[in-house]
Protein backbone atom coordinates (compact mmCIF):
# COMPACT_ATOMS: atom_id res chain seq x y z
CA UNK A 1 -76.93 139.75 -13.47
CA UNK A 2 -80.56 139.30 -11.67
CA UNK A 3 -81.27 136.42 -9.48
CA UNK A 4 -84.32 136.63 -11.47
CA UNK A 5 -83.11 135.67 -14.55
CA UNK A 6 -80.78 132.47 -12.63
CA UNK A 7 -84.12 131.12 -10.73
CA UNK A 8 -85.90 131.24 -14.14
CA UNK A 9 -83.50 129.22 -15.70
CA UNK A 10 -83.17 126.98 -12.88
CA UNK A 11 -87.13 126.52 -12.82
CA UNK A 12 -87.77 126.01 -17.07
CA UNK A 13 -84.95 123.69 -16.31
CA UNK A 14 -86.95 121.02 -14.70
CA UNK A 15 -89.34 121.23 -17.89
CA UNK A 16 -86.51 119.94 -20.20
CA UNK A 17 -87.23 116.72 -21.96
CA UNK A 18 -84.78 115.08 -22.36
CA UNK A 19 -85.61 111.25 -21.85
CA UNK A 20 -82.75 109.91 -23.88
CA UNK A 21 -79.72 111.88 -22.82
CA UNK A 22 -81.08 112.72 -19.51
CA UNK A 23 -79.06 116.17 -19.49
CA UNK A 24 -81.51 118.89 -18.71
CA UNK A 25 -80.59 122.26 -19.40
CA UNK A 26 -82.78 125.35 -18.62
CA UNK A 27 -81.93 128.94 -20.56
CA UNK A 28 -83.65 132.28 -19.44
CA UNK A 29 -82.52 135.62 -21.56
CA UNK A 30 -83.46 139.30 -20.79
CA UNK A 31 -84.81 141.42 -23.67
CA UNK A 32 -84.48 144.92 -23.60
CA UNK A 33 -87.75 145.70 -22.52
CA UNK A 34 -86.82 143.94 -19.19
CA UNK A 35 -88.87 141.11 -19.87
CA UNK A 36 -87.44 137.24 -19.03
CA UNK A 37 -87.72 134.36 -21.87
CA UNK A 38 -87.01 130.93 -21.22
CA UNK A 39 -86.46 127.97 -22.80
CA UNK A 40 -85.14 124.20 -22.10
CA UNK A 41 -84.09 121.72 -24.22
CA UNK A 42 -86.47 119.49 -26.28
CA UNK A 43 -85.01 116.19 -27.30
CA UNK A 44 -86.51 113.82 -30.17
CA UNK A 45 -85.74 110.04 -30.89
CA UNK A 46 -84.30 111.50 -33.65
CA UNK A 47 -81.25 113.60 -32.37
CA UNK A 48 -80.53 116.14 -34.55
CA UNK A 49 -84.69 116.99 -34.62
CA UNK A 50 -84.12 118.38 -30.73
CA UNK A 51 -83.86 121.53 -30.08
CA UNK A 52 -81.87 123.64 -27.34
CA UNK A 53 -82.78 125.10 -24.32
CA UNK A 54 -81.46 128.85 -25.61
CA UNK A 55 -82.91 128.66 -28.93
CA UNK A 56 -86.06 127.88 -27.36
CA UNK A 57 -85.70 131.20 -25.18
CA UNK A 58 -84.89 132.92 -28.17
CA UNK A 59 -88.16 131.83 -29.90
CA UNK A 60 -90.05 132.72 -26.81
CA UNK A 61 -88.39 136.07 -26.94
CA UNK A 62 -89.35 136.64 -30.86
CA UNK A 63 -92.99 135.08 -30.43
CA UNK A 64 -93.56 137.78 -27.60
CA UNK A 65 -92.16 140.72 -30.16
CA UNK A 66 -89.13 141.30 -29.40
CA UNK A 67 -85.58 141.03 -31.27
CA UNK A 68 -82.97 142.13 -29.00
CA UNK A 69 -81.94 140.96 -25.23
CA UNK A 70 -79.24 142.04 -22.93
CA UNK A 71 -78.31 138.99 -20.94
CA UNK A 72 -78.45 135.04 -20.72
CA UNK A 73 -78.70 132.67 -18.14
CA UNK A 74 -77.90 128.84 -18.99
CA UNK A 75 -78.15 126.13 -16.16
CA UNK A 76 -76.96 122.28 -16.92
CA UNK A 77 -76.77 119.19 -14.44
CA UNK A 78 -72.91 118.27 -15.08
CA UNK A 79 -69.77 118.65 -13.34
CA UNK A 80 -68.33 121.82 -15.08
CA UNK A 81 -70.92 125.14 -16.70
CA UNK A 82 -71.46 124.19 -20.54
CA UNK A 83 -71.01 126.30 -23.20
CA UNK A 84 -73.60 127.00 -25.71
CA UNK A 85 -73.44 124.44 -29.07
CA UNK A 86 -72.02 126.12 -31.73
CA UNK A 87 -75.10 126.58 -33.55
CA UNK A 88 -76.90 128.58 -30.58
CA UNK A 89 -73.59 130.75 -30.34
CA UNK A 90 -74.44 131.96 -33.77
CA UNK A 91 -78.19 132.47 -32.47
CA UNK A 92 -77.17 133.98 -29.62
CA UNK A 93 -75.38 136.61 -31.96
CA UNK A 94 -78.09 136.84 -34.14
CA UNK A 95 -79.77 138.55 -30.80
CA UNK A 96 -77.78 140.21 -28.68
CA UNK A 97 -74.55 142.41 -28.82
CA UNK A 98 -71.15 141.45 -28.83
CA UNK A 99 -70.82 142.33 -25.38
CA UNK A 100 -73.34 140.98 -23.77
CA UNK A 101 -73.03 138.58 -20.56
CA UNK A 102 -73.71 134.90 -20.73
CA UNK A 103 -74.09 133.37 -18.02
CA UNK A 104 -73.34 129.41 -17.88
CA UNK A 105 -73.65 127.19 -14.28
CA UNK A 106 -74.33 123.94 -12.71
CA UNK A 107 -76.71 123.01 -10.71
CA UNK A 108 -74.40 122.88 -8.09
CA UNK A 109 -73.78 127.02 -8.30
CA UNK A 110 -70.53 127.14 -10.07
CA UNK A 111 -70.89 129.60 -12.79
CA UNK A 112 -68.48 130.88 -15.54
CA UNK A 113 -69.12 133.84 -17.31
CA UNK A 114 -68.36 134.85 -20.72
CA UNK A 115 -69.41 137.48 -23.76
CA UNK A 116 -70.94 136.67 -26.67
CA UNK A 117 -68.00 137.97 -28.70
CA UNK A 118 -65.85 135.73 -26.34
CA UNK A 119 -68.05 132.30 -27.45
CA UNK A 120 -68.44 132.92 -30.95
CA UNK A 121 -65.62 134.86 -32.37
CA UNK A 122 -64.82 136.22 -36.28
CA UNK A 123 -69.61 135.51 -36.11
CA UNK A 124 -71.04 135.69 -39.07
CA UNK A 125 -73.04 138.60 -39.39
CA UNK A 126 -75.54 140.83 -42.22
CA UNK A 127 -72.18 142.28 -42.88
CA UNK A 128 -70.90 139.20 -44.74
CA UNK A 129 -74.47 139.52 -46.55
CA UNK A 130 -73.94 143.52 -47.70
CA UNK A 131 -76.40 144.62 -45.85
């Protein structure tokens, strides 16, 4: 994993707003190209209208062109590294093989590290669709 792609996720973190919660989270993924995307949480007086600091990354990532990355970084202030929400597991699928590293820390540098497959088994995927 590049220290690039933990700094960037440790900087879009401090962009987070999150004014109601006060839990910041910062997400930085690597598309294939190389290239970093980030993305930190966006919170609205109406909760469920918020959105999450890797499905902004993601968006970043598909605004810029591209459809595919091979790694994520995700950065939260609390005691223990936080898994992705259940709905940006199935993003995060959507994305990026089965294999691929995700990263999850503090702020404090622990950091637990898991695959995609491992977060989101049995994901639904264009298989269930025919495709």
């Amino acid at each position: 994993m590049g220290n690039d792609l933990k700094q960037a996720a440790i900087a879009v973190r401090e962009n987070a707003y999150a004014p109601y919660s006060g839990f910041k989270v910062g997400a930085a993924l690597r598309g294939v190209s190389g290239a970093v995307y980030c993305g930190c949480n966006v919170e609205n007086v109406a909760y469920p209208e918020g959105t999450c600091a890797e499905a902004g990354a993601i968006a970043a990532m598909v605004a810029a062109g591209e459809t595919s990355f091979s790694e994520v970084y995700v950065v939260a202030g609390s005691p223990l590294p936080v898994t992705p929400c259940g709905g940006c597991r199935q993003k995060l699928a959507e994305f990026g093989a089965g294999d691929v590293r995700v990263t999850m820390a503090t702020t404090g540098g622990t950091e637990e590290v898991r695959s995609i497959a491992d977060l989101l088994p049995g994901a639904f995927d264009p298989s269930f669709l025919g495709a």
